[in-house]
Each structure stands twice: as structure tokens, then as C-alpha cells.
N, C-alpha and C. Protein backbone atom coordinates (compact mmCIF):
# COMPACT_ATOMS: atom_id res chain seq x y z
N UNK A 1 8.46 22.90 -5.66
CA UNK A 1 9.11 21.73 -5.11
C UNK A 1 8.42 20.45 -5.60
N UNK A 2 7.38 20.22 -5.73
CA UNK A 2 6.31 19.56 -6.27
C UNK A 2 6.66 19.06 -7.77
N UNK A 3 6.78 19.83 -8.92
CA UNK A 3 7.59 19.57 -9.53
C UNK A 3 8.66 18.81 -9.97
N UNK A 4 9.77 19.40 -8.96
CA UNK A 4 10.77 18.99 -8.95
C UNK A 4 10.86 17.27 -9.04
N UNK A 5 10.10 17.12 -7.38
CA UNK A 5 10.00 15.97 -7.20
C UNK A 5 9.19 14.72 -8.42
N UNK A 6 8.41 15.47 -9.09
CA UNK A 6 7.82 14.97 -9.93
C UNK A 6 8.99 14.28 -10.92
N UNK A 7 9.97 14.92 -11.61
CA UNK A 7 10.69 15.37 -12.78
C UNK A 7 11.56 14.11 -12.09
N UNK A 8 11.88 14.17 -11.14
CA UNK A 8 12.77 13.29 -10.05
C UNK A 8 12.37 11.82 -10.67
N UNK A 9 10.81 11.48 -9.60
CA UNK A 9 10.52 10.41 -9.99
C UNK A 9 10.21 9.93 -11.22
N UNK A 10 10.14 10.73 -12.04
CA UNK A 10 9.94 9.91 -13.37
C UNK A 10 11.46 9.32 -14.44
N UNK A 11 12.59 9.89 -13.59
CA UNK A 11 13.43 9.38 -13.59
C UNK A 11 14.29 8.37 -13.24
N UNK A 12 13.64 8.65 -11.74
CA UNK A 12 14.21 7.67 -10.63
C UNK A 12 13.28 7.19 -9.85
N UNK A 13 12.45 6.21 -10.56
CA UNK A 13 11.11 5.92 -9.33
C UNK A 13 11.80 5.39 -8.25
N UNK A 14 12.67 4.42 -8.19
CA UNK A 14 13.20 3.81 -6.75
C UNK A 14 13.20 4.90 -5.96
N UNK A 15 14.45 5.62 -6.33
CA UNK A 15 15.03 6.46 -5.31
C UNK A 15 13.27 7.35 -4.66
N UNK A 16 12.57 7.58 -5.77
CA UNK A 16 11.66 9.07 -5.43
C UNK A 16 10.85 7.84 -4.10
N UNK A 17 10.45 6.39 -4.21
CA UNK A 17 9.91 5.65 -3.27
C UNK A 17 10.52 5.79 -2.45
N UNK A 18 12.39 5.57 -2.35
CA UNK A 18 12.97 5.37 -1.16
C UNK A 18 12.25 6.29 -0.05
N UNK A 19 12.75 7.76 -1.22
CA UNK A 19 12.62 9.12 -0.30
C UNK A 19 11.12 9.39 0.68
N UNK A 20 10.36 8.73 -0.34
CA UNK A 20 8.27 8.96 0.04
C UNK A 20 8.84 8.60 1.23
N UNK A 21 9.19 6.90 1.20
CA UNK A 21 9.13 6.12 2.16
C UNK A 21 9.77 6.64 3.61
N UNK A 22 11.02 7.04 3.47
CA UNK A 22 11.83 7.67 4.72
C UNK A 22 11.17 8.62 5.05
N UNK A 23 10.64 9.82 4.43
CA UNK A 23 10.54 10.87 4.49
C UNK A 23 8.93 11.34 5.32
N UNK A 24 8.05 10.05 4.98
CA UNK A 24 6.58 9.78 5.01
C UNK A 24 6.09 8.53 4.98
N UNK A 25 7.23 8.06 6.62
CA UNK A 25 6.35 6.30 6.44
C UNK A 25 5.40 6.41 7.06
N UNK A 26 4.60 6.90 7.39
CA UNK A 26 3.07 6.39 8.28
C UNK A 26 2.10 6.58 6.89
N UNK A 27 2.47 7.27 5.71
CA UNK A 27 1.91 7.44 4.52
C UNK A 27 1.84 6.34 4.44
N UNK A 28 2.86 5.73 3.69
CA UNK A 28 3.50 4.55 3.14
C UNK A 28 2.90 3.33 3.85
N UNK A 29 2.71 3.13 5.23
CA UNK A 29 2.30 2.11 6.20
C UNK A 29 0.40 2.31 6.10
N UNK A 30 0.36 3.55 6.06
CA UNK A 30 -1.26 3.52 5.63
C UNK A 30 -1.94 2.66 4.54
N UNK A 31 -0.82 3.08 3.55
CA UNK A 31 -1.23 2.68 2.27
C UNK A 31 -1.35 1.09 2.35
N UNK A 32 0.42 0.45 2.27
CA UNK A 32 0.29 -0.85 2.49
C UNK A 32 -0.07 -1.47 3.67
N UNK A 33 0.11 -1.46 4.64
CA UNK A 33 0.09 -1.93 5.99
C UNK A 33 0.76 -3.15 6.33
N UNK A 34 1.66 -3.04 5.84
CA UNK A 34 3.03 -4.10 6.17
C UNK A 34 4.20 -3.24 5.72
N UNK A 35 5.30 -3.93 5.76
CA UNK A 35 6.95 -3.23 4.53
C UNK A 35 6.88 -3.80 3.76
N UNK A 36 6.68 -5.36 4.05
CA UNK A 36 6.95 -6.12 2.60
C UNK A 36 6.53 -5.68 1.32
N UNK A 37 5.25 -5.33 0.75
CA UNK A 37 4.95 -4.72 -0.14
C UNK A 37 5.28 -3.34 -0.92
N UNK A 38 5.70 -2.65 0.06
CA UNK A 38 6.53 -1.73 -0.53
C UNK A 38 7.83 -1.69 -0.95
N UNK A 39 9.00 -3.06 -0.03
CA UNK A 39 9.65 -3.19 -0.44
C UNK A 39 9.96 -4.03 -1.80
N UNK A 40 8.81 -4.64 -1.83
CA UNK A 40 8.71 -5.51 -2.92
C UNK A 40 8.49 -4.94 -4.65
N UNK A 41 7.56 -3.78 -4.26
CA UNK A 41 7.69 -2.88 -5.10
C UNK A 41 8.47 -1.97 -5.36
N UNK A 42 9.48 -1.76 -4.31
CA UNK A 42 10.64 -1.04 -4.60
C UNK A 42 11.64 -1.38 -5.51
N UNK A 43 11.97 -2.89 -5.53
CA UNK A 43 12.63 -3.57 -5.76
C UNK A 43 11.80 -4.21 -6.96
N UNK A 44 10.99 -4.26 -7.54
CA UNK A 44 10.12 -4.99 -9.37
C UNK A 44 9.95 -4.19 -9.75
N UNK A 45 8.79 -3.16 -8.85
CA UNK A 45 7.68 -2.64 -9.96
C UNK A 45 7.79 -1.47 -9.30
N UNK A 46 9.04 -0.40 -9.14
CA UNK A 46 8.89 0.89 -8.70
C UNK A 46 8.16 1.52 -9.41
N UNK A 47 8.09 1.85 -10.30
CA UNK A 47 6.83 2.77 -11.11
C UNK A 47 5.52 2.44 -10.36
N UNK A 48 4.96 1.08 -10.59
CA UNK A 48 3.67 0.87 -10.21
C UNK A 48 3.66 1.30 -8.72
N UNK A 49 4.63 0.72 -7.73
CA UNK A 49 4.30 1.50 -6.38
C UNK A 49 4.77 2.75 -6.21
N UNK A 50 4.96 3.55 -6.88
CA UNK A 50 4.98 5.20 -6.46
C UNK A 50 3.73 5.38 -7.28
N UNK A 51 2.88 4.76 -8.31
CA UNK A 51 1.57 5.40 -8.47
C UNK A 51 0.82 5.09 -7.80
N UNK A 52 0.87 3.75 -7.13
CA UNK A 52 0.21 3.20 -6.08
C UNK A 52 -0.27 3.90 -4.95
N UNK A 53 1.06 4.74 -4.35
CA UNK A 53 1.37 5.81 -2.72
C UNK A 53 0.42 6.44 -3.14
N UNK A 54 1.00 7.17 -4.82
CA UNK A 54 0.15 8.76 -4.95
C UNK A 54 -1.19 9.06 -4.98
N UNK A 55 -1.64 7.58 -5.75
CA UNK A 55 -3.02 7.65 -6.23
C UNK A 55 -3.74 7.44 -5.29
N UNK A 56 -3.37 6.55 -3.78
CA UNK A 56 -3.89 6.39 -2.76
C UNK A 56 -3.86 7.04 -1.52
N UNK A 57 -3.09 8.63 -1.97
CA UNK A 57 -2.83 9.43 -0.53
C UNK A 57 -4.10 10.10 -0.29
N UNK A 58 -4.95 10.03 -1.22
CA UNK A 58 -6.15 10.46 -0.51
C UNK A 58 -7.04 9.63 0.47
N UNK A 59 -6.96 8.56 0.04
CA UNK A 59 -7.92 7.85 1.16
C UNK A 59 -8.74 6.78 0.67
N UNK A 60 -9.14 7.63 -0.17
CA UNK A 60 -10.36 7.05 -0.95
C UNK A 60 -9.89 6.04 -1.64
N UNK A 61 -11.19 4.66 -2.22
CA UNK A 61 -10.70 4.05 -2.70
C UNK A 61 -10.66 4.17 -4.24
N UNK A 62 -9.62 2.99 -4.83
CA UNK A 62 -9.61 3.28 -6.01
C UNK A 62 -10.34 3.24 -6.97
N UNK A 63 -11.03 4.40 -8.26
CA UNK A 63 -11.47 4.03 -9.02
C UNK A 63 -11.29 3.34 -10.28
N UNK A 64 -11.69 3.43 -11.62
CA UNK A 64 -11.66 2.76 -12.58
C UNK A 64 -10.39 3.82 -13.48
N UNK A 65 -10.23 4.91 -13.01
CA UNK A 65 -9.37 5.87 -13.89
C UNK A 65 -7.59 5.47 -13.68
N UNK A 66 -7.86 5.28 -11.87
CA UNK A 66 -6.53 5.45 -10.89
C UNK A 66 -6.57 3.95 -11.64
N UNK A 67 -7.05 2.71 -11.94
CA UNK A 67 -6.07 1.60 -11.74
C UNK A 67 -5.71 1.91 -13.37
N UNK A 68 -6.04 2.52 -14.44
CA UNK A 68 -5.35 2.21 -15.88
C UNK A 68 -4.20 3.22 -15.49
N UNK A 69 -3.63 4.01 -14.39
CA UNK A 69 -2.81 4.67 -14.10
C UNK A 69 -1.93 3.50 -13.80
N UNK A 70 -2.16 2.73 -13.09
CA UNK A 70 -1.63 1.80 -12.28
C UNK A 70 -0.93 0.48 -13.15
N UNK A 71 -2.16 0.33 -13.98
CA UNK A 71 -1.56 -0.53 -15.37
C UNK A 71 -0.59 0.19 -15.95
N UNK A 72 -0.55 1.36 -16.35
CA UNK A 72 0.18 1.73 -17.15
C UNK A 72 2.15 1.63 -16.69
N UNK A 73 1.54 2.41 -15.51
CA UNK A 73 2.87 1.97 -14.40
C UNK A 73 3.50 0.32 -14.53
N UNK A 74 2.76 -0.24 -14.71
CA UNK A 74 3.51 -1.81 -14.81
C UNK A 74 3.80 -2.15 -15.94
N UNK A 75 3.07 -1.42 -17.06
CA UNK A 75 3.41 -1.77 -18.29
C UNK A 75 4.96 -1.30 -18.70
N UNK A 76 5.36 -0.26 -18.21
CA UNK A 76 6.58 0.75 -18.01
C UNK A 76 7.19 -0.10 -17.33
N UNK A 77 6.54 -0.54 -15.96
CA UNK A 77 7.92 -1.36 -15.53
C UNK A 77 8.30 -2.70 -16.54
N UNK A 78 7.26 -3.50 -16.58
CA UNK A 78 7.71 -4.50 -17.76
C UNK A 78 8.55 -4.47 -18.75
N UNK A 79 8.56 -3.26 -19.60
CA UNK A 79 9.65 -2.54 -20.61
C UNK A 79 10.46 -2.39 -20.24
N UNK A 80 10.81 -1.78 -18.86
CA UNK A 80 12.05 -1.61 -18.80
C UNK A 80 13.00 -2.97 -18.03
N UNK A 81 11.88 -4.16 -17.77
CA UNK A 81 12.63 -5.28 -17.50
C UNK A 81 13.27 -5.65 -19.03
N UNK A 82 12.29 -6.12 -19.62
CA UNK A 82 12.39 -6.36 -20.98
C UNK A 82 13.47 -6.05 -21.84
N UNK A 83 13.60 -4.37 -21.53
CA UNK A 83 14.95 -3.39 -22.54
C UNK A 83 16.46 -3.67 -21.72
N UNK A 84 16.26 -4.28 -20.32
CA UNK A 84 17.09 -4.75 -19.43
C UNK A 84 17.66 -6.31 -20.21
N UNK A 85 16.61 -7.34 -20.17
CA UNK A 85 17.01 -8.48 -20.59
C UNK A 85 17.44 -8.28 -22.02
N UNK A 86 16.55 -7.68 -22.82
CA UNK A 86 17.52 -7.81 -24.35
C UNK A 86 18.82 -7.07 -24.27
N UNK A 87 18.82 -6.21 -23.92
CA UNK A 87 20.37 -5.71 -23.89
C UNK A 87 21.37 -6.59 -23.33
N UNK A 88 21.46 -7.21 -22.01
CA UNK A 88 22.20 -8.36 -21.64
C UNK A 88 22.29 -10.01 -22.41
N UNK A 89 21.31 -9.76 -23.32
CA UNK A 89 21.42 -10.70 -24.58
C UNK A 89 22.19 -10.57 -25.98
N UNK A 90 22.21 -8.91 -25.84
CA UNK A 90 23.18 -8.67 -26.94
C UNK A 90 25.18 -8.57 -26.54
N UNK A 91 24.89 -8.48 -25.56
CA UNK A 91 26.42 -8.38 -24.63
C UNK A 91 27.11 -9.36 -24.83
N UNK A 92 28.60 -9.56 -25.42
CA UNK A 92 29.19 -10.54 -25.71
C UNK A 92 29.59 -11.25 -23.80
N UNK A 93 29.82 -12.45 -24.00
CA UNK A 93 30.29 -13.12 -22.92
C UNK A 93 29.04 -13.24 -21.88
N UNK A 94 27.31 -12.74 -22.40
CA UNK A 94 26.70 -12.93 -21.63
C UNK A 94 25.59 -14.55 -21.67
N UNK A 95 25.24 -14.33 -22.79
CA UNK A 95 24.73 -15.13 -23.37
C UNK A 95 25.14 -15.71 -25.13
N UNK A 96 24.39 -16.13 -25.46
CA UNK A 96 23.98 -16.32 -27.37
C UNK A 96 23.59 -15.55 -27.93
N UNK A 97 24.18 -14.36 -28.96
CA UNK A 97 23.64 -13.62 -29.38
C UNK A 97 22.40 -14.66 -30.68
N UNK A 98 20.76 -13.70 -30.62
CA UNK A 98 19.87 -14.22 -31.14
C UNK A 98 20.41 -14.36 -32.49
N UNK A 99 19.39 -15.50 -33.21
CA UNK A 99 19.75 -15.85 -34.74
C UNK A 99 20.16 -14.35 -35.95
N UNK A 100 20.43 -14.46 -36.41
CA UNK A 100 20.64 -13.30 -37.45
C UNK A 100 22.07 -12.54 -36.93
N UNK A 101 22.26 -12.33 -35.89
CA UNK A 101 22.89 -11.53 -34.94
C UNK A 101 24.27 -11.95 -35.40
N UNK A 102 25.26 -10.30 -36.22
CA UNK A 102 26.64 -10.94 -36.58
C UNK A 102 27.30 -10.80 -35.53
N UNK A 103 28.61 -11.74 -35.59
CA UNK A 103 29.19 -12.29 -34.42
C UNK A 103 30.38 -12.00 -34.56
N UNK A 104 30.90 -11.47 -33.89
CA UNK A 104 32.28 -10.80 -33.71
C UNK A 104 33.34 -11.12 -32.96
């Protein structure tokens, strides 16, 4: 099951947060100790807050290994803002397609 869920979130970080979250909020409330932050990360940087939950369900605090986990997670989310905005740049009727760009 473990797995599964794994295979899940690396697909669907939102949803796999939604689920942590419903499924295991006193986790979730441990971790952050407000909503806002989780919802906040639900909503930017889902990757970074589902490594955030995981890396912190132990307790302990974080070391130097868990935060390049954590970077990495944002770096992923960044890309996929990024592969978000250029694509809606190439979309006719959205914007200017960039210089070079034939126009149809």
C-alpha cells in the first residue's frame, strides 16, 4: 500500500497532500501548527510540502540531507510553474508568441 501511495504522489502531489491531510490531520497540524501553511503549500509548492509532512513524521529535526530533499522538491515545483507559463505563452489568443516564433 505504501507503494502505491508513493507512485500516487509522485504524480499527484496535491491530491496525495489532500489525502495525508484528511486522512492524518493531527500529523499534518504537528508538523505545521496552523492550516495556513499547508494550505499554502497545497496550493504553490505541493511537492515541497508532501516532502516537508514525510521528512518530518518522525519528529526529529531536520538535517542537512532532509532539506536538499526539500530543495529539490521546490526546484520540481518551480519547473513545473515554469513548463506551465511557457506553454500558455505559446497558446494562440493567450499572449505574444516569443521572437522567432512562426505565426499562424
Amino acid at each position: 500500500m505504501g507503494c502505491l501511495f508513493a507512485i500516487f504522489a509522485g504524480i499527484f502531489p496535491r491530491m496525495a497532500v489532500f489525502i495525508l491531510w484528511i486522512a492524518r490531520p493531527a500529523l499534518v497540524g504537528a508538523v505545521f501548527h496552523t492550516w495556513i501553511w499547508p494550505l499554502l503549500g497545497l496550493i504553490f509548492l505541493p511537492f515541497a510540502t508532501l516532502m516537508y509532512i514525510i521528512l518530518s513524521i518522525s519528529g526529529a529535526h531536520l538535517s542537512g540531507g532532509d532539506w536538499v530533499w526539500i530543495a529539490l522538491a521546490v526546484v520540481l515545483d518551480l519547473l513545473h510553474w515554469a513548463s506551465m507559463a511557457a506553454r500558455n505563452r505559446m497558446m494562440p489568443g493567450y499572449s505574444q508568441p516569443p521572437p522567432g516564433y512562426p505565426r499562424t
